[in-house]
C-alpha atoms as a PDB file:
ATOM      1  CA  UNK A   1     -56.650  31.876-148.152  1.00  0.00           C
ATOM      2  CA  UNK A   2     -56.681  29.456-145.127  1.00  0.00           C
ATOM      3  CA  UNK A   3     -58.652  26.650-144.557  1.00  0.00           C
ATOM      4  CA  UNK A   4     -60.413  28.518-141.289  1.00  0.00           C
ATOM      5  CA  UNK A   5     -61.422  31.622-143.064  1.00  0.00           C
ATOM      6  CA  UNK A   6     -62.597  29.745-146.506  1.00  0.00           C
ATOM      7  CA  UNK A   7     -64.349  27.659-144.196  1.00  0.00           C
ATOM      8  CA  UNK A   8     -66.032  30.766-142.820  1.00  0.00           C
ATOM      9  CA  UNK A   9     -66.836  32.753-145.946  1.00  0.00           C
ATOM     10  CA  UNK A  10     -68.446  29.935-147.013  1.00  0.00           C
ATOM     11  CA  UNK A  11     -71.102  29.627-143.866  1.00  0.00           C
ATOM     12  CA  UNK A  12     -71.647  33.344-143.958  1.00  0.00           C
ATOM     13  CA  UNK A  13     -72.114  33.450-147.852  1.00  0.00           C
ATOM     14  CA  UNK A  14     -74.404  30.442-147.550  1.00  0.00           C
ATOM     15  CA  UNK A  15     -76.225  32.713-144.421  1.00  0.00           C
ATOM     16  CA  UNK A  16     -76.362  35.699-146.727  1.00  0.00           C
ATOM     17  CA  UNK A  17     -77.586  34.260-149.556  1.00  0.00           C
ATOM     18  CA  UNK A  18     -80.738  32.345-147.627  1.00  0.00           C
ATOM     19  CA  UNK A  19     -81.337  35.717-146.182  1.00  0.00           C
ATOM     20  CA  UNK A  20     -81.618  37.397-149.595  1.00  0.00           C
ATOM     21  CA  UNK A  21     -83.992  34.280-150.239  1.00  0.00           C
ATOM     22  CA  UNK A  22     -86.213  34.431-147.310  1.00  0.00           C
ATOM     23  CA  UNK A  23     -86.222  38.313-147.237  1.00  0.00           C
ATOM     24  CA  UNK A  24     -87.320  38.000-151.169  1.00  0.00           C
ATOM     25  CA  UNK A  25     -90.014  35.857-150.239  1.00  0.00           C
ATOM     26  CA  UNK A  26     -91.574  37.718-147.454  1.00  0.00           C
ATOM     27  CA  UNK A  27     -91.697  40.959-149.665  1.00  0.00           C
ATOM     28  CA  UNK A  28     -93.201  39.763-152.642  1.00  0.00           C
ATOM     29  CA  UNK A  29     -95.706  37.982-150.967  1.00  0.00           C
ATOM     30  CA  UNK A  30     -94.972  33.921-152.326  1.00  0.00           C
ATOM     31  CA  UNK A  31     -96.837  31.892-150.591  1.00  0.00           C
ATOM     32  CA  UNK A  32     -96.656  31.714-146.465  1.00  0.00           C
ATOM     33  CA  UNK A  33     -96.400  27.535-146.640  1.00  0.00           C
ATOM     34  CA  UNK A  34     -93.099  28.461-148.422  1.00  0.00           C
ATOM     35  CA  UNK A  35     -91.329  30.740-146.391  1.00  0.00           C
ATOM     36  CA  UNK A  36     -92.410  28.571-143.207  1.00  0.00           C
ATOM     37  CA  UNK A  37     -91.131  25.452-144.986  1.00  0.00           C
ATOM     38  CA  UNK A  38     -87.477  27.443-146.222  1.00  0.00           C
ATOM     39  CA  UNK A  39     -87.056  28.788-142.040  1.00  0.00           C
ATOM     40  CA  UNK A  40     -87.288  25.583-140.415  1.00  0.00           C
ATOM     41  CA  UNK A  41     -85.820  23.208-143.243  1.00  0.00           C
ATOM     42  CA  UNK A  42     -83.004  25.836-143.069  1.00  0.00           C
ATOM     43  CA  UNK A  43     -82.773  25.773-138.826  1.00  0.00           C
ATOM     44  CA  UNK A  44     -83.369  21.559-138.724  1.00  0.00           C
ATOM     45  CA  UNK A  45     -80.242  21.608-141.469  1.00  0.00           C
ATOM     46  CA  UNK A  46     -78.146  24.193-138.814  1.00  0.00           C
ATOM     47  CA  UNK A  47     -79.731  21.724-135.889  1.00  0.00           C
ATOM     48  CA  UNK A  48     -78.689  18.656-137.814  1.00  0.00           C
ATOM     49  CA  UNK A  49     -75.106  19.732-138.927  1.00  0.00           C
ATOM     50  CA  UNK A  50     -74.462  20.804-135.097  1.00  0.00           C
ATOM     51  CA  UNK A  51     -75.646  17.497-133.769  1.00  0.00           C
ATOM     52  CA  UNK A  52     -73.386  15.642-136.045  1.00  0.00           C
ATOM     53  CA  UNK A  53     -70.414  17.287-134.699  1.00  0.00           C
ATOM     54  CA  UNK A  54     -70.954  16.663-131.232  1.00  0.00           C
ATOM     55  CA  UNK A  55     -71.284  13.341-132.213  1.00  0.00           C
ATOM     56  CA  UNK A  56     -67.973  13.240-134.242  1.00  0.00           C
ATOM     57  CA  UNK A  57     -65.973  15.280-131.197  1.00  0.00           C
ATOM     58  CA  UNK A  58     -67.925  13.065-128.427  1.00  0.00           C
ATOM     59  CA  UNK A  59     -67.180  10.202-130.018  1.00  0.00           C
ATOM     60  CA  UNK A  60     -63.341  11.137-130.516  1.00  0.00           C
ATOM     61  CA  UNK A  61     -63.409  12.059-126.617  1.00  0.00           C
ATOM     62  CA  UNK A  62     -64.289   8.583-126.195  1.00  0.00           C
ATOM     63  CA  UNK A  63     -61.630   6.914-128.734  1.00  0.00           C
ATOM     64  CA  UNK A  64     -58.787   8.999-126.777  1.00  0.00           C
ATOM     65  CA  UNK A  65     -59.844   8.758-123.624  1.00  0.00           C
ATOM     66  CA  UNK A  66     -60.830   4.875-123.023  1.00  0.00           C
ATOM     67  CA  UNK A  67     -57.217   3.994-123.982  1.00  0.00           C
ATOM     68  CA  UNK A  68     -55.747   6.530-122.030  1.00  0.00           C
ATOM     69  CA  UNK A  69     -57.928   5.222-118.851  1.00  0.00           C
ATOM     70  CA  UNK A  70     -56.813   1.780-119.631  1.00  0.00           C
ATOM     71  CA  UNK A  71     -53.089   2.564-119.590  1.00  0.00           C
ATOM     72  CA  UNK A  72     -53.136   4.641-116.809  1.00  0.00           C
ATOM     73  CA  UNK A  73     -54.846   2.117-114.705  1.00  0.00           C
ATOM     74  CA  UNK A  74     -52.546  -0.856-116.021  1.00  0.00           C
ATOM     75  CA  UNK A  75     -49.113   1.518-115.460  1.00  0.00           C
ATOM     76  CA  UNK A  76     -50.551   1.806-111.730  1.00  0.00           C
ATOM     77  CA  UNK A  77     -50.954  -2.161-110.994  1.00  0.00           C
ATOM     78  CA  UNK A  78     -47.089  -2.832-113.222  1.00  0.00           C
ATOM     79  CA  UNK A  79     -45.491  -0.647-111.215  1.00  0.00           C
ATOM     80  CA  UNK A  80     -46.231  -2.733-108.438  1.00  0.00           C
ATOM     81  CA  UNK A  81     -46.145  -5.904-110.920  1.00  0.00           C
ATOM     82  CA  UNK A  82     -42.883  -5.459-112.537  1.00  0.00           C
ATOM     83  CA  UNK A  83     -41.070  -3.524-110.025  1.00  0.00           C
ATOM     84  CA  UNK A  84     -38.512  -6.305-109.595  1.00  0.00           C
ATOM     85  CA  UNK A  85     -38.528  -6.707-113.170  1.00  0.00           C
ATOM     86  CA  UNK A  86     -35.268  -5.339-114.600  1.00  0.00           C
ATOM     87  CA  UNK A  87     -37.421  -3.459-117.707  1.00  0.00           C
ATOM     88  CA  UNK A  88     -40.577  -3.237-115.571  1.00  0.00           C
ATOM     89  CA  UNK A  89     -39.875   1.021-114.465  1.00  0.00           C
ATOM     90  CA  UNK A  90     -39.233   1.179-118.437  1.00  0.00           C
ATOM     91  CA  UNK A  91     -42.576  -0.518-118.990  1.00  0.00           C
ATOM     92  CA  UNK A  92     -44.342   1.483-116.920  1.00  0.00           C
ATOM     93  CA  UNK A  93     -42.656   4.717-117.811  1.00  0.00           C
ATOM     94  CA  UNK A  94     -43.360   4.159-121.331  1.00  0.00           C
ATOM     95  CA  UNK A  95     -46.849   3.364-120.737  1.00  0.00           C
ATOM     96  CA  UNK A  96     -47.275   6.801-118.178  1.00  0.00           C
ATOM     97  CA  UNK A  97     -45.607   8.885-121.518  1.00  0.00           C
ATOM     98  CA  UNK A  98     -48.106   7.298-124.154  1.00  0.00           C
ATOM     99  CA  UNK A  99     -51.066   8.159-121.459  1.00  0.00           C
ATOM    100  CA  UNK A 100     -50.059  11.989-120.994  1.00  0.00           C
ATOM    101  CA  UNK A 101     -49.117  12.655-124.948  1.00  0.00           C
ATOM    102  CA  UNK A 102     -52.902  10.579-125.705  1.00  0.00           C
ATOM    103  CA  UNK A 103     -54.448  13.434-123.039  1.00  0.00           C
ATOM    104  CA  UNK A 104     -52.072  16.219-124.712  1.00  0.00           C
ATOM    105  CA  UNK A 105     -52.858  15.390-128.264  1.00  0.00           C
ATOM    106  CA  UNK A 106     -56.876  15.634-126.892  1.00  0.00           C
ATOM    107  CA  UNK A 107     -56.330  19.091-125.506  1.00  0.00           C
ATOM    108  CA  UNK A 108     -54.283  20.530-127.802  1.00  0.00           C
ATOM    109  CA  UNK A 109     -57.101  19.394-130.412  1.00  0.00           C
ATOM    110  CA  UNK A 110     -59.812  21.078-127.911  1.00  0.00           C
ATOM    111  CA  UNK A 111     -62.080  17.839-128.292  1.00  0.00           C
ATOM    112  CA  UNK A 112     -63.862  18.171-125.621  1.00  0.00           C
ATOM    113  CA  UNK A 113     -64.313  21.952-125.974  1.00  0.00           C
ATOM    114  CA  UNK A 114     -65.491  21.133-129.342  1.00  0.00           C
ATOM    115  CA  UNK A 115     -68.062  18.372-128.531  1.00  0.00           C
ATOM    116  CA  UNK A 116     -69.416  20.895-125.124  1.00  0.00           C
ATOM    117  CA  UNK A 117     -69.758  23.868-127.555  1.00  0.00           C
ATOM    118  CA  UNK A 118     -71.483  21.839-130.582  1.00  0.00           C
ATOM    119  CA  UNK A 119     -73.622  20.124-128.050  1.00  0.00           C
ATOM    120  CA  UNK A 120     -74.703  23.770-126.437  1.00  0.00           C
ATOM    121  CA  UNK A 121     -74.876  25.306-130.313  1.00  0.00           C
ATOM    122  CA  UNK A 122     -77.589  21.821-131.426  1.00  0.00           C
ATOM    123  CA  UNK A 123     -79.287  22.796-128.215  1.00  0.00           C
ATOM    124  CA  UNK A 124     -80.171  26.205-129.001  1.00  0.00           C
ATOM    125  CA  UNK A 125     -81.185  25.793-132.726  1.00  0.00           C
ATOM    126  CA  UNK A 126     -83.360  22.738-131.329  1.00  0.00           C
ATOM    127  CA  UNK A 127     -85.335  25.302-129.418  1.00  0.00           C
ATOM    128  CA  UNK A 128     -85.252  27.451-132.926  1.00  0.00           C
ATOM    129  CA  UNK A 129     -86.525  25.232-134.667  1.00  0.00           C
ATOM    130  CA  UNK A 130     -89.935  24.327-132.417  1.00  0.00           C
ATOM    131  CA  UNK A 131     -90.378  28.168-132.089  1.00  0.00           C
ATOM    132  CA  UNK A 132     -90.305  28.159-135.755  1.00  0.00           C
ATOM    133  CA  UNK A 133     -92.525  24.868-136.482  1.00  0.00           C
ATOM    134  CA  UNK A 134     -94.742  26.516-133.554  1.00  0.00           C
ATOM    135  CA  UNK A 135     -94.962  29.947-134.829  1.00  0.00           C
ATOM    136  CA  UNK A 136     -95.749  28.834-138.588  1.00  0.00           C
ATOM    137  CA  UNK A 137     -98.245  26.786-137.550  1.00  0.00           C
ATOM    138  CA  UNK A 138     -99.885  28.992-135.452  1.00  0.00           C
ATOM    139  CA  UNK A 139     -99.433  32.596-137.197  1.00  0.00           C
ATOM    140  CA  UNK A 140     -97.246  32.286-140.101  1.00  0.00           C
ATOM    141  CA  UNK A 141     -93.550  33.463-139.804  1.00  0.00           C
ATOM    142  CA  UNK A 142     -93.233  37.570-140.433  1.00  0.00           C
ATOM    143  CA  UNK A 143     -89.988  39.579-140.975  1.00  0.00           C
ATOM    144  CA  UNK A 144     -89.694  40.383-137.209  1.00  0.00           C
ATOM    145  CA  UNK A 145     -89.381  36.491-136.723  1.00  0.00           C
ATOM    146  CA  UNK A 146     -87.022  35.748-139.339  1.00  0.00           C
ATOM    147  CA  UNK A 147     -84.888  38.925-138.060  1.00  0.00           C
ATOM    148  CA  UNK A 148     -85.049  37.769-134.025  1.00  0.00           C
ATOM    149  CA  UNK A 149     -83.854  34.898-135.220  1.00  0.00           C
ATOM    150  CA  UNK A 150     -80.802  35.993-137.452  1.00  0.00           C
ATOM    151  CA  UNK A 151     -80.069  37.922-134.084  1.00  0.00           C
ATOM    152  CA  UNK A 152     -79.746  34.382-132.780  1.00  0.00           C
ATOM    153  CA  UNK A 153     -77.770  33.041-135.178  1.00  0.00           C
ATOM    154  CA  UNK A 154     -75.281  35.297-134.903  1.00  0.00           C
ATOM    155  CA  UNK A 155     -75.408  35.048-131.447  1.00  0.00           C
ATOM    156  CA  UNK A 156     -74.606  31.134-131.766  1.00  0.00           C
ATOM    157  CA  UNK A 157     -72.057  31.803-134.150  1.00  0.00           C
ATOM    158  CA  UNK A 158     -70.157  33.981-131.636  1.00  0.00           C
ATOM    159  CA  UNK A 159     -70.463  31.530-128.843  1.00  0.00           C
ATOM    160  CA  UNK A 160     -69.353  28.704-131.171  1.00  0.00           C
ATOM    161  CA  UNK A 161     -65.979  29.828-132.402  1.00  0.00           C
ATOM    162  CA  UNK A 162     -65.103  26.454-134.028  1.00  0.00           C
ATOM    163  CA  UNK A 163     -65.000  25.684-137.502  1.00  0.00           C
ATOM    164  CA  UNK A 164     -67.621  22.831-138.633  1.00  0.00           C
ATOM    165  CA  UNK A 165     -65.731  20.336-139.979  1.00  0.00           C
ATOM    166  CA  UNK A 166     -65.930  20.001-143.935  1.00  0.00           C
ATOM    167  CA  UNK A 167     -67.357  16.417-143.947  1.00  0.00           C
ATOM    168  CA  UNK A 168     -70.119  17.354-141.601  1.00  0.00           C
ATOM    169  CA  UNK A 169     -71.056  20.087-143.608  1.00  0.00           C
ATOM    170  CA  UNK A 170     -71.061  18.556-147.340  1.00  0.00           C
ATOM    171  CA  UNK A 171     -72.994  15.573-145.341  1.00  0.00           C
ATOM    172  CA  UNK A 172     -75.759  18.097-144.257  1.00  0.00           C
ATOM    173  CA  UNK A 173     -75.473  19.948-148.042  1.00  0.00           C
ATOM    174  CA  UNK A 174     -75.778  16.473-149.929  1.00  0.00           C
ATOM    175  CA  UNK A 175     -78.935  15.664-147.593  1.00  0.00           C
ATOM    176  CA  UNK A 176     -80.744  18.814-147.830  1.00  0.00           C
ATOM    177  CA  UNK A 177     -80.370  18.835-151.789  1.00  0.00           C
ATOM    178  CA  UNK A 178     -81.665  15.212-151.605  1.00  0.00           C
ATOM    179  CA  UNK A 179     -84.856  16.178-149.690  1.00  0.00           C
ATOM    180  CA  UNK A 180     -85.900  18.990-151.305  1.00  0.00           C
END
C-alpha cells in the first residue's frame, strides 16, 4: 500500500471511529458536557494540525524562495559586473540555472499550493470550532449539529486534496493524548 493512501485510511478510520464515538454518546444519553467537550477538542485538534502545516509549507516557501530572490538579483548586477570577466557569463549562467531549478523544485513540490490550501482548510475549521464552542454553550450540541458538520468535513477534505504530512499529524496525536 502507498504512503498516500495509508496516509488516508488512516484520517478516515480515525474520522469513522470518532463518529461511532460521538454518535454513541448522543444516543445513550452520557452526559451533554461530554459530547460538547469530544466535538470541539476533536475540531481545535483538525484546526491545530491544519495550522501547523501552513506553517511548515509557508515557512518552506520562504526557505526556497529568499535564496532564489537573492541569486536572481545578484546574477542581474554580475552580468553587468563580470561581463569582461573571462568566467563572469559562466558565473552568472550558473547562478540563473541554480535560481530556476530552486523555483522548479518549489513547484514541482506544490509548496505554495500546499501552504494556500492548509491556510484556507485552518480557516474553515477555525470558524467550526467557535460555532461549536458557541452552540455548546448556548444549547448543547444535537445530532443535526454533529451531522452539518461531518457535511463540512468532508467538504474540507475534498477541497484539501493534500496529504498531512506524518510529523504534523503524530505531533497533533501525541498532544491530544497528553491533554486529555
Amino acid at each position: 500500500m502507498s504512503e498516500t493512501s495509508s496516509e488516508a485510511s488512516w484520517d478516515a478510520s480515525d474520522h469513522s471511529r470518532r463518529r461511532a464515538a460521538a454518535l454513541k454518546s448522543i444516543d445513550s444519553g452520557q452526559h451533554a458536557d461530554q459530547r460538547n467537550q469530544f466535538w470541539v477538542s476533536y475540531l481545535k485538534r483538525r484546526r491545530r494540525m491544519h495550522t501547523a502545516a501552513h506553517e511548515l509549507y509557508a515557512r518552506l516557501t520562504n526557505v526556497i524562495m529568499l535564496p532564489t530572490l537573492l541569486l536572481s538579483a545578484a546574477a542581474s548586477v554580475l552580468s553587468i559586473m563580470l561581463k569582461s570577466w573571462q568566467y563572469g557569463p559562466y558565473i552568472v549562467a550558473s547562478m540563473s540555472a541554480t535560481s530556476t531549478f530552486l523555483i522548479g523544485v518549489q513547484q514541482h513540490l506544490k509548496v505554495e499550493a500546499k501552504a494556500e490550501s492548509y491556510k484556507i482548510s485552518a480557516h474553515r475549521f477555525d470558524q467550526l470550532v467557535t460555532e461549536a464552542i458557541s452552540r455548546s454553550i448556548i444549547t448543547g450540541i444535537n445530532v443535526r449539529d454533529v451531522s452539518e458538520w461531518e457535511k463540512e468535513l468532508h467538504r474540507i477534505a475534498e477541497a484539501n486534496q493534500f496529504v498531512m504530512p506524518s510529523s504534523i499529524r503524530r505531533k497533533c496525536a501525541a498532544h491530544s493524548l497528553t491533554h486529555h
